[in-house]
C-alpha atoms as a PDB file:
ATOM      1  CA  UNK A   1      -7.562  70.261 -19.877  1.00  0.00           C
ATOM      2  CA  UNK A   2      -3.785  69.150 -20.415  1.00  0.00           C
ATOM      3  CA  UNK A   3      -1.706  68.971 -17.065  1.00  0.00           C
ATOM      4  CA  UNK A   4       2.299  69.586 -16.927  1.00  0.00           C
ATOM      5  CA  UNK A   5       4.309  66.480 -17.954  1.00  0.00           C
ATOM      6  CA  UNK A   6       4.840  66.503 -14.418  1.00  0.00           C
ATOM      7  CA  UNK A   7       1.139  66.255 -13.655  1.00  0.00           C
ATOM      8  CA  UNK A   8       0.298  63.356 -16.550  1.00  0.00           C
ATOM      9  CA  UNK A   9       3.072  61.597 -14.925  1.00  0.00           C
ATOM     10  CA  UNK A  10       1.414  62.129 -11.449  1.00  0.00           C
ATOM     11  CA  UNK A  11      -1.610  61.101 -13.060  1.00  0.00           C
ATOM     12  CA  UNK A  12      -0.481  58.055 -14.425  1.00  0.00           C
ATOM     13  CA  UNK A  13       1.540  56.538 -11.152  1.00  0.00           C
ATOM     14  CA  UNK A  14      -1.412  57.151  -9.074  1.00  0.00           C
ATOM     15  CA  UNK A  15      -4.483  56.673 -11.135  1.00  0.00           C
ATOM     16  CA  UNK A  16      -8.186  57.727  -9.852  1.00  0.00           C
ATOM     17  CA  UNK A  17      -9.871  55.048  -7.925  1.00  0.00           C
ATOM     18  CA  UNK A  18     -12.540  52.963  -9.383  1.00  0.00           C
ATOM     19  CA  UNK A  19     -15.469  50.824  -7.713  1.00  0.00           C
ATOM     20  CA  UNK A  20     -15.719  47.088  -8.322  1.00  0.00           C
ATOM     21  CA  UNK A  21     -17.502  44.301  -7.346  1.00  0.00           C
ATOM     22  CA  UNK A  22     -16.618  40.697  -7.253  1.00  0.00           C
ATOM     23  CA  UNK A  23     -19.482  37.686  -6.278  1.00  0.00           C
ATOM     24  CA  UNK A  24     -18.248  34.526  -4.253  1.00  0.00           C
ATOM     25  CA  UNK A  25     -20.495  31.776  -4.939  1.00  0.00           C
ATOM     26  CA  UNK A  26     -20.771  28.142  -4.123  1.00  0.00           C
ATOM     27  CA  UNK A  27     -22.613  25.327  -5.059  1.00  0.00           C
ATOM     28  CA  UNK A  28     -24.566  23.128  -3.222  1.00  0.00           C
ATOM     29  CA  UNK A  29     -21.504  20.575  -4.170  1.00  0.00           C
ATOM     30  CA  UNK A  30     -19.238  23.728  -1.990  1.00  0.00           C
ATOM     31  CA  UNK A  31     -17.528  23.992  -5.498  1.00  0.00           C
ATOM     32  CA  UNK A  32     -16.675  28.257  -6.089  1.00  0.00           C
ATOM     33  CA  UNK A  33     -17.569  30.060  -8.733  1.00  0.00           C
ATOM     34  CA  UNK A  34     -14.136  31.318 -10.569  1.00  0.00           C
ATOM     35  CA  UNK A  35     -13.849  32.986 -13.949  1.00  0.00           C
ATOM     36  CA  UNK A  36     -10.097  33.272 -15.809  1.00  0.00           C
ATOM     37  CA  UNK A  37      -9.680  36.846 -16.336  1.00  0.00           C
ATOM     38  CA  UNK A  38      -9.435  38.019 -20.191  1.00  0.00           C
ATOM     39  CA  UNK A  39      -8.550  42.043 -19.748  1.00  0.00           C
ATOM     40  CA  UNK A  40      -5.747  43.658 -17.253  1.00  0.00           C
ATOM     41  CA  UNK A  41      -5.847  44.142 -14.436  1.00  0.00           C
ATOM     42  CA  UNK A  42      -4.254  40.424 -14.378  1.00  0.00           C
ATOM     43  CA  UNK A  43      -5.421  38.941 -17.782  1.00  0.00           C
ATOM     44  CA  UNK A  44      -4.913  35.329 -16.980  1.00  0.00           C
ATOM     45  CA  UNK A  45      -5.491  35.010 -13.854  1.00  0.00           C
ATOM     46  CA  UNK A  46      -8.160  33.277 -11.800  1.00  0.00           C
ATOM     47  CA  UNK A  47     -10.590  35.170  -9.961  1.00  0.00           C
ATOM     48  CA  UNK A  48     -14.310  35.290  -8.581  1.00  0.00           C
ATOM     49  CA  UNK A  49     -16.982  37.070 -11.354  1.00  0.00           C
ATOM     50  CA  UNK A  50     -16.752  40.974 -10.932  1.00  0.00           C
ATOM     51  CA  UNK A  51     -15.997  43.980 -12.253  1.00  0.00           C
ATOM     52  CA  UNK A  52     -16.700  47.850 -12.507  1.00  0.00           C
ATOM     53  CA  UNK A  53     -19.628  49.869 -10.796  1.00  0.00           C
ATOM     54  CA  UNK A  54     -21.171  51.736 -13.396  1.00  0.00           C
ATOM     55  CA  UNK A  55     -23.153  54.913 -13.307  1.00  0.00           C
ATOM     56  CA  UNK A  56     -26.835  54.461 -12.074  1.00  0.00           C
ATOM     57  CA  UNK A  57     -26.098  50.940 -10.573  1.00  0.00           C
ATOM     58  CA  UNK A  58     -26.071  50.090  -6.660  1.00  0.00           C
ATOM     59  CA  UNK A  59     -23.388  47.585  -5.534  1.00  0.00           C
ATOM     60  CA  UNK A  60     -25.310  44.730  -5.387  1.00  0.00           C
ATOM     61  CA  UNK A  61     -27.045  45.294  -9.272  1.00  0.00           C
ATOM     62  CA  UNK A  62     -23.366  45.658 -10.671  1.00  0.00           C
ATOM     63  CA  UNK A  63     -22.844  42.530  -8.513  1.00  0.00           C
ATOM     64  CA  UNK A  64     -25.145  40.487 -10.016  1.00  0.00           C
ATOM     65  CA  UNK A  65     -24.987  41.459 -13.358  1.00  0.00           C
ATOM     66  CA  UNK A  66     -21.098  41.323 -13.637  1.00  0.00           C
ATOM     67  CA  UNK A  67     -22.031  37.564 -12.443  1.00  0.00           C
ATOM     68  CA  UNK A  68     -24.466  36.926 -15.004  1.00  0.00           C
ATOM     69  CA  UNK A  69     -22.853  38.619 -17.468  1.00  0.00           C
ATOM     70  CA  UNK A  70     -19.482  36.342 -17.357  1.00  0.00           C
ATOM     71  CA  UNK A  71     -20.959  33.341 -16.208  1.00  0.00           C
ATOM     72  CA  UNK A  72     -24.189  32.970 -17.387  1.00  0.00           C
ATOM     73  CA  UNK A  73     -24.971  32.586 -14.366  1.00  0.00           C
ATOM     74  CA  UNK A  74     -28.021  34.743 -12.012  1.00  0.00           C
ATOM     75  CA  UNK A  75     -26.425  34.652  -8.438  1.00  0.00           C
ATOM     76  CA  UNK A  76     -28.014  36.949  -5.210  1.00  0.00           C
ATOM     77  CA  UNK A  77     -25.587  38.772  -3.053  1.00  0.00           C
ATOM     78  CA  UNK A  78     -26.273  38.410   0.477  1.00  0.00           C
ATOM     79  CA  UNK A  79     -23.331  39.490   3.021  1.00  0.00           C
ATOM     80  CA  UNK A  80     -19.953  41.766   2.003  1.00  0.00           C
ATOM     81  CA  UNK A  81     -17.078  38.841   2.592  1.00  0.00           C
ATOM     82  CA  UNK A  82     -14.119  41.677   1.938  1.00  0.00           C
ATOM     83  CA  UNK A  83     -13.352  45.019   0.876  1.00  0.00           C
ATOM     84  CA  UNK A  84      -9.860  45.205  -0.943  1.00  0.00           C
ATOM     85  CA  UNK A  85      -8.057  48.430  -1.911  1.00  0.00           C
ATOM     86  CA  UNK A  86      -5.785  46.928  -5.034  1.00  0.00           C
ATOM     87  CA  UNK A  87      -3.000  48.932  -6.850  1.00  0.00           C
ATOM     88  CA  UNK A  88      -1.993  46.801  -9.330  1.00  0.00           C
ATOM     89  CA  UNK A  89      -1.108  47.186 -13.441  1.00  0.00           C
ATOM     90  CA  UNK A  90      -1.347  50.647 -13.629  1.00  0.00           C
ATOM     91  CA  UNK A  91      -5.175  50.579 -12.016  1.00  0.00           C
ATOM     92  CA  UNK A  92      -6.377  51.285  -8.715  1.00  0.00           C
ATOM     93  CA  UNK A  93      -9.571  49.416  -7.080  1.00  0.00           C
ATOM     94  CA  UNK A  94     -11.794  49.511  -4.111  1.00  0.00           C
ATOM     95  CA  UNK A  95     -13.230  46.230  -4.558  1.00  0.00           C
ATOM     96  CA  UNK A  96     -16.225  45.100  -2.776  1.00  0.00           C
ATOM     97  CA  UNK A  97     -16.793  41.181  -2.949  1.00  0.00           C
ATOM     98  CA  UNK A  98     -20.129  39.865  -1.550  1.00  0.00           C
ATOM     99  CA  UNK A  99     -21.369  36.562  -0.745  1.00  0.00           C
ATOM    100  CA  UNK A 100     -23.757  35.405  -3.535  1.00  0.00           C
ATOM    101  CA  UNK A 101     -26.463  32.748  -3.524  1.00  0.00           C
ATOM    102  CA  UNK A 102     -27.572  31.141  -6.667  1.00  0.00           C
ATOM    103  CA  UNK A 103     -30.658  31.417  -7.773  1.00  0.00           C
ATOM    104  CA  UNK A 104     -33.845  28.892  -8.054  1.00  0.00           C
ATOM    105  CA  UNK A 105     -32.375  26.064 -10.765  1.00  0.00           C
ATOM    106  CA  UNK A 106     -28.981  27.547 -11.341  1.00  0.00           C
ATOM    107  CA  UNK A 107     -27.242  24.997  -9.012  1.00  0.00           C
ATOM    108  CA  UNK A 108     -26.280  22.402 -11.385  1.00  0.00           C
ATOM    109  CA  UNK A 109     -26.166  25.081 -14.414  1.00  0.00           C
ATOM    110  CA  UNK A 110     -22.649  24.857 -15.772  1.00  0.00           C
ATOM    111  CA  UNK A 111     -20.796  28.182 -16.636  1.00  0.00           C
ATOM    112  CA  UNK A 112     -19.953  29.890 -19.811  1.00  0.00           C
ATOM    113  CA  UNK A 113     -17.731  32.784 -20.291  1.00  0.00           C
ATOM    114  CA  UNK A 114     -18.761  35.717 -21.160  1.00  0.00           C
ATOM    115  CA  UNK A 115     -16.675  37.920 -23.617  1.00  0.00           C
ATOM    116  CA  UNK A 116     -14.743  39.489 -20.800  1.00  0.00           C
ATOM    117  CA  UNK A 117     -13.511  35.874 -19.647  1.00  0.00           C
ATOM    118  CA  UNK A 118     -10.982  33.470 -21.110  1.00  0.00           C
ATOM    119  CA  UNK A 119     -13.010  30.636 -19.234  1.00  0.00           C
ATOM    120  CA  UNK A 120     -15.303  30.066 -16.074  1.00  0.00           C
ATOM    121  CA  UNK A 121     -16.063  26.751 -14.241  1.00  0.00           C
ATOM    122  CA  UNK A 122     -16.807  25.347 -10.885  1.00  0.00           C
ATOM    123  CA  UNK A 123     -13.754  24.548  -8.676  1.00  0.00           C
ATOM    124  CA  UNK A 124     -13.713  22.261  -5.507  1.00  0.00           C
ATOM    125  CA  UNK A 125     -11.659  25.296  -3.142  1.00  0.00           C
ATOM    126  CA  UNK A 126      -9.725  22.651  -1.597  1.00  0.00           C
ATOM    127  CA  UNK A 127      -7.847  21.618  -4.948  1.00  0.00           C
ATOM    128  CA  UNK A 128      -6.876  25.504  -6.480  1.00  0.00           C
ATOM    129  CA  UNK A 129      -3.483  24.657  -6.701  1.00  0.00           C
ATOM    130  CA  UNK A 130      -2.810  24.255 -10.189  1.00  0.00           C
ATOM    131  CA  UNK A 131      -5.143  27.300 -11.070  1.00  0.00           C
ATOM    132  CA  UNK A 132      -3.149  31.013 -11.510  1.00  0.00           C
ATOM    133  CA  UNK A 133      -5.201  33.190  -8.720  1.00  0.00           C
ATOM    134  CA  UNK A 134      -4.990  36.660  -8.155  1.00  0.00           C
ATOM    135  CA  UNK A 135      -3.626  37.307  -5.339  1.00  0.00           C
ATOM    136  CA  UNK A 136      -5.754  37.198  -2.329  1.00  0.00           C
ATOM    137  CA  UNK A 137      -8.150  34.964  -3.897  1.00  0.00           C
ATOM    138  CA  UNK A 138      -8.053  31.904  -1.096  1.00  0.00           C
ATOM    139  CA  UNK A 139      -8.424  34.349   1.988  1.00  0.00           C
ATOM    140  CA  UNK A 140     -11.696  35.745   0.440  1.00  0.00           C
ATOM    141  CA  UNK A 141     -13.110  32.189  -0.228  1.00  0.00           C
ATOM    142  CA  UNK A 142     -11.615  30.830   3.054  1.00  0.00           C
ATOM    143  CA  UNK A 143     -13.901  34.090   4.751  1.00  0.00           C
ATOM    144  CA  UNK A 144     -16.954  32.981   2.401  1.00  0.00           C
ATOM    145  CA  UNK A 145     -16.733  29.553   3.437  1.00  0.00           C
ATOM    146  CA  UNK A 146     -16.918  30.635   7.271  1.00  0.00           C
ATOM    147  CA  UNK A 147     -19.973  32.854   6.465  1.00  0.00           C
ATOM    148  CA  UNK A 148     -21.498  29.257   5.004  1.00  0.00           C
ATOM    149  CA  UNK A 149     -20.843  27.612   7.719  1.00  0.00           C
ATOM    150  CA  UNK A 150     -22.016  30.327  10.435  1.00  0.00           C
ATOM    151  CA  UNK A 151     -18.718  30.919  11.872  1.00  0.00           C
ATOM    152  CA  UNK A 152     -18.780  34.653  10.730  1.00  0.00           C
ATOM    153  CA  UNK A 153     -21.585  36.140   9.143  1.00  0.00           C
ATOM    154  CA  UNK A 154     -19.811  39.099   8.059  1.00  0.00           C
ATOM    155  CA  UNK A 155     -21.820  42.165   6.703  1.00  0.00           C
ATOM    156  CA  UNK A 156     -25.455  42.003   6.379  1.00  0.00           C
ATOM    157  CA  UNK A 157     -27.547  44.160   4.013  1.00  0.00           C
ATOM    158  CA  UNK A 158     -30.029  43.883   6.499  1.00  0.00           C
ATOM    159  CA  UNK A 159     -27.951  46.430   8.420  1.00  0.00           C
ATOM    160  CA  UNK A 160     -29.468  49.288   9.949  1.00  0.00           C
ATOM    161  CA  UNK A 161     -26.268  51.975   9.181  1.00  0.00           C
ATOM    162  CA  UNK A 162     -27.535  53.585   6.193  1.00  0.00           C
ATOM    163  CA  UNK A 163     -23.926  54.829   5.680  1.00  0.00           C
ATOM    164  CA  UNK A 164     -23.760  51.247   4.181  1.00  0.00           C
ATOM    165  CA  UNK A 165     -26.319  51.315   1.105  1.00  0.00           C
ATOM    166  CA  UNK A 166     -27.330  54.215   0.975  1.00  0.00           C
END
C-alpha cells in the first residue's frame, strides 16, 4: 500500500526497528574478537561479529551463527554485556551484544571473513587505536572484560524473569 509523499518521507527519517545481535569474545590470550564491517550500517568500520535476528531464531542462535558465519568461528553466548538502541545511516537497531565463550579447540583457530566482512582477526583491546571502531565499541569490551574478570557479571541466561527469553 503506497503512503503520501509525506508518509514515505516519514517512513524513511524514522525507519522500523530491527533486532541484532553482536558476540564479544576473547581469547584465552584476552585478544577480542573484531570483524571490519563490509555492508552499511558503517561499511568500514570495526566492530564485534553480529547482525540481524531473523524469523524463527532466538537471540542467542542468531548470536552464534552471525559469529560463525563471519568468523568461522563457533562461539557460546553466556551473559548480555549491552543493549544499544542505534540510529545511524538511515537504519535503526536494538542491538543486543552478549558475552560469548569459544568453543572446545577454537581458541587458537584464526579467523576468516565471511562474505559479509572486509576482514576479521584477533586484537589485543589495549592497542585499538589505529583500528576505525564503531562507535561505542571500547565501552562494550571494557564491560566484557569486567564480566571476565568477575567485577560485573551482567545478565545471566540463567535468569529466572521469563520476560527475558521467553
Amino acid at each position: 500500500m503506497q503512503g503520501t509523499p509525506m508518509e514515505n518521507k516519514e517512513r524513511q527519517n524514522n525507519p522500523v526497528p530491527a533486532i541484532g545481535v553482536g558476540g564479544l569474545v576473547f581469547n584465552h590470550y584476552g585478544h577480542v574478537l573484531l570483524v571490519a564491517r563490509k555492508n552499511p550500517p558503517r561499511a568500514g568500520e570495526w566492530h564485534i561479529p553480529g547482525g540481524r535476528l531473523e524469523p524463527g531464531e532466538t537471540l542467542t542462535e542468531c548470536c552464534a551463527r552471525e559469529i560463525l558465519e563471519e568468523t568461522g568461528i563457533r562461539a557460546t553466548p553466556q551473559n548480555i554485556v549491552a543493549v544499544a538502541d542505534r540510529r545511524i545511516d538511515g537504519f535503526h537497531y536494538v542491538i543486543i551484544d552478549f558475552l560469548a565463550t569459544l568453543a572446545e579447540n577454537e581458541d587458537d583457530t584464526p579467523p576468516k571473513h565471511g562474505s559479509d566482512a572486509l576482514d576479521a582477526g584477533w586484537f589485543d583491546p589495549e592497542n585499538l587505536d589505529a583500528l576505525p571502531l564503531v562507535e561505542g565499541l571500547e565501552e562494550v569490551i571494557a564491560a566484557g572484560k569486567r564480566q571476565l574478570s568477575g567485577e560485573n557479571r551482567g545478565l545471566s541466561l540463567d535468569s529466572r524473569h521469563s520476560w527475558l527469553y521467553a
